[in-house]
Protein backbone atom coordinates (compact mmCIF):
# COMPACT_ATOMS: atom_id res chain seq x y z
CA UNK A 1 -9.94 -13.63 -14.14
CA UNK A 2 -11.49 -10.60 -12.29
CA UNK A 3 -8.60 -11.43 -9.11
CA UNK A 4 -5.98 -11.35 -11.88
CA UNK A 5 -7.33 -8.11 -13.55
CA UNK A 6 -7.77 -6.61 -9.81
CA UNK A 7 -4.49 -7.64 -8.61
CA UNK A 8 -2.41 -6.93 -12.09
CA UNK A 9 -1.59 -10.45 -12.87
CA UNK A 10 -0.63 -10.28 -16.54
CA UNK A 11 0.34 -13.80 -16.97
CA UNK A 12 -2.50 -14.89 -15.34
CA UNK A 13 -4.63 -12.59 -17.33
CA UNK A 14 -2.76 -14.46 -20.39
CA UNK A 15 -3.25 -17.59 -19.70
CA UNK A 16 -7.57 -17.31 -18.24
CA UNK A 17 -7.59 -15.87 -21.89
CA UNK A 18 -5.31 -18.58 -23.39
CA UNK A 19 -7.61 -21.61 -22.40
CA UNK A 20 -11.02 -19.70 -23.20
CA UNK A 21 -11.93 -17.97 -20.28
CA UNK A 22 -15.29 -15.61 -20.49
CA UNK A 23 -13.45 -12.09 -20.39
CA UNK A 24 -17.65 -11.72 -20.05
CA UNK A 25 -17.86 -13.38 -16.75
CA UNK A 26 -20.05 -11.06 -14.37
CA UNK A 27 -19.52 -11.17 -10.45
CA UNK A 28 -22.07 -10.31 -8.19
CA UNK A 29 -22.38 -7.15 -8.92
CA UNK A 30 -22.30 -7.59 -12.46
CA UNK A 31 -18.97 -6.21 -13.00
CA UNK A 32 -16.87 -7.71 -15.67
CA UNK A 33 -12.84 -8.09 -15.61
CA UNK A 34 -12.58 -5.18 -18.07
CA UNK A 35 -14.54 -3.03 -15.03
CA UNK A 36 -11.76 -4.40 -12.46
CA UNK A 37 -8.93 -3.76 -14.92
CA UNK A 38 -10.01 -0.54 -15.06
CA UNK A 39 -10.97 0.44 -11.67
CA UNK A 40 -8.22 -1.14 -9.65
CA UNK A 41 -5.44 -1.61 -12.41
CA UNK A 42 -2.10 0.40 -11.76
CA UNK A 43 0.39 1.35 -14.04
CA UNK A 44 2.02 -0.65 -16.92
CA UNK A 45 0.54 -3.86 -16.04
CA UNK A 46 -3.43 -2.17 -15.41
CA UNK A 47 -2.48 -0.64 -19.24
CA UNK A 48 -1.62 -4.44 -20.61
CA UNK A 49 -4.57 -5.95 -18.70
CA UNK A 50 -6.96 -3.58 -20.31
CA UNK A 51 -5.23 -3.68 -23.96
CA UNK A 52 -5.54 -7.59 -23.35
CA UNK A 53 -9.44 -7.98 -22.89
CA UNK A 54 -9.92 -5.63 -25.53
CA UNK A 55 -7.97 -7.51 -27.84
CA UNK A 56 -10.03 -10.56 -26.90
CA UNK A 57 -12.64 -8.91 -27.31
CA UNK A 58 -14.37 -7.64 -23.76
CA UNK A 59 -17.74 -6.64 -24.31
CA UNK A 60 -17.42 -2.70 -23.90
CA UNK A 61 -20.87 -2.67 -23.00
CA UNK A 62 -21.39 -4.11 -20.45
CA UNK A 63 -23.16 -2.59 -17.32
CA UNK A 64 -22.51 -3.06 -14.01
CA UNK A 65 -25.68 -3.52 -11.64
CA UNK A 66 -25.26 0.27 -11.45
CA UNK A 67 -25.65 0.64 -14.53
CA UNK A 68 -21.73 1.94 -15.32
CA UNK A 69 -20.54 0.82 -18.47
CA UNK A 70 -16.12 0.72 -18.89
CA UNK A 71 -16.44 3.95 -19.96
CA UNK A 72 -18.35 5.56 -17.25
CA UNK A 73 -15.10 3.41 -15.21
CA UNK A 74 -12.79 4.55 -17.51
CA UNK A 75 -13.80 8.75 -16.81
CA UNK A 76 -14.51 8.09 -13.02
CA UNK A 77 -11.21 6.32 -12.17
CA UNK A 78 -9.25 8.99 -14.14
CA UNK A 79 -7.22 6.68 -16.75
CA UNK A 80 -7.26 8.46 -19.98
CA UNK A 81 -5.41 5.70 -21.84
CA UNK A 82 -9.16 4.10 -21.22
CA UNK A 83 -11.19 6.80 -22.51
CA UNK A 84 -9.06 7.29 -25.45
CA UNK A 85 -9.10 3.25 -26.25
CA UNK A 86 -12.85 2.87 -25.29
CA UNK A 87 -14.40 5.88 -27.40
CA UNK A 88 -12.06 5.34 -30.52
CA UNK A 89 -13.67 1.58 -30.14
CA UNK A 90 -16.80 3.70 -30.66
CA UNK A 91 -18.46 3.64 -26.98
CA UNK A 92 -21.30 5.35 -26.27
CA UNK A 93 -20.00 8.70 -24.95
CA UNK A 94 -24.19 9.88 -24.30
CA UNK A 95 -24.85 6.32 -22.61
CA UNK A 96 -25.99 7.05 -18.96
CA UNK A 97 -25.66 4.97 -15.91
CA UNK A 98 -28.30 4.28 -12.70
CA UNK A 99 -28.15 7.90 -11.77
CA UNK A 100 -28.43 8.99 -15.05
CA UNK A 101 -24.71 10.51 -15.26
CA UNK A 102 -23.17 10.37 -18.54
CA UNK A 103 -18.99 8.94 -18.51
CA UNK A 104 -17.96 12.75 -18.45
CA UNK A 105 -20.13 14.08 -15.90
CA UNK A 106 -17.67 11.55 -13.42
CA UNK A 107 -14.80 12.99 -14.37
CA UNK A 108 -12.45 14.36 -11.48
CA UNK A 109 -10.87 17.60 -12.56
């Protein structure tokens, strides 16, 4: 599921969901497929990846071993479509990561 979400594999994504995959699943850095959707998803198909693990219900906060929750992804990756999603899902916009940087501190102006 995280290859799928990295690589922008919406069928794929459909179908790991279809048959009960954990959208939870951690790799070894804790990241979940919501963080990879985010992070490396481009375009229309990163959009429908996202939209489909939050519709399945991704945990939205979950923390990567950095501490970096989506949101913190979300405003340091630049994809506002995120932010706007994640924080009218009521994430925690004060929430701060290893370094103690809240999501908007990593925005890139």
């Amino acid at each position: 599921l995280h290859d799928a979400a990295r690589y922008g594999d919406v069928e794929a994504v459909e179908d790991f969901i279809a048959v009960g995959k954990d959208i939870n699943a951690r790799d070894s850095s804790s990241r979940t497929p919501i963080h990879y959707a985010i992070a490396f998803g481009k375009g229309d198909a990163g959009e429908e990846i996202f939209n489909l693990l939050l519709e399945a219900g991704a945990d939205l906060t979950a923390t990567d071993e950095k501490k970096n929750t989506p949101l913190h992804y979300a405003c340091g990756y630049g994809k506002p479509f995120a932010v706007k999603a994640l924080l009218e899902k009521g994430c925690d916009k004060t929430a701060t990561n290893g370094t103690g940087k809240k999501p908007i501190e990593l925005v890139k102006l």
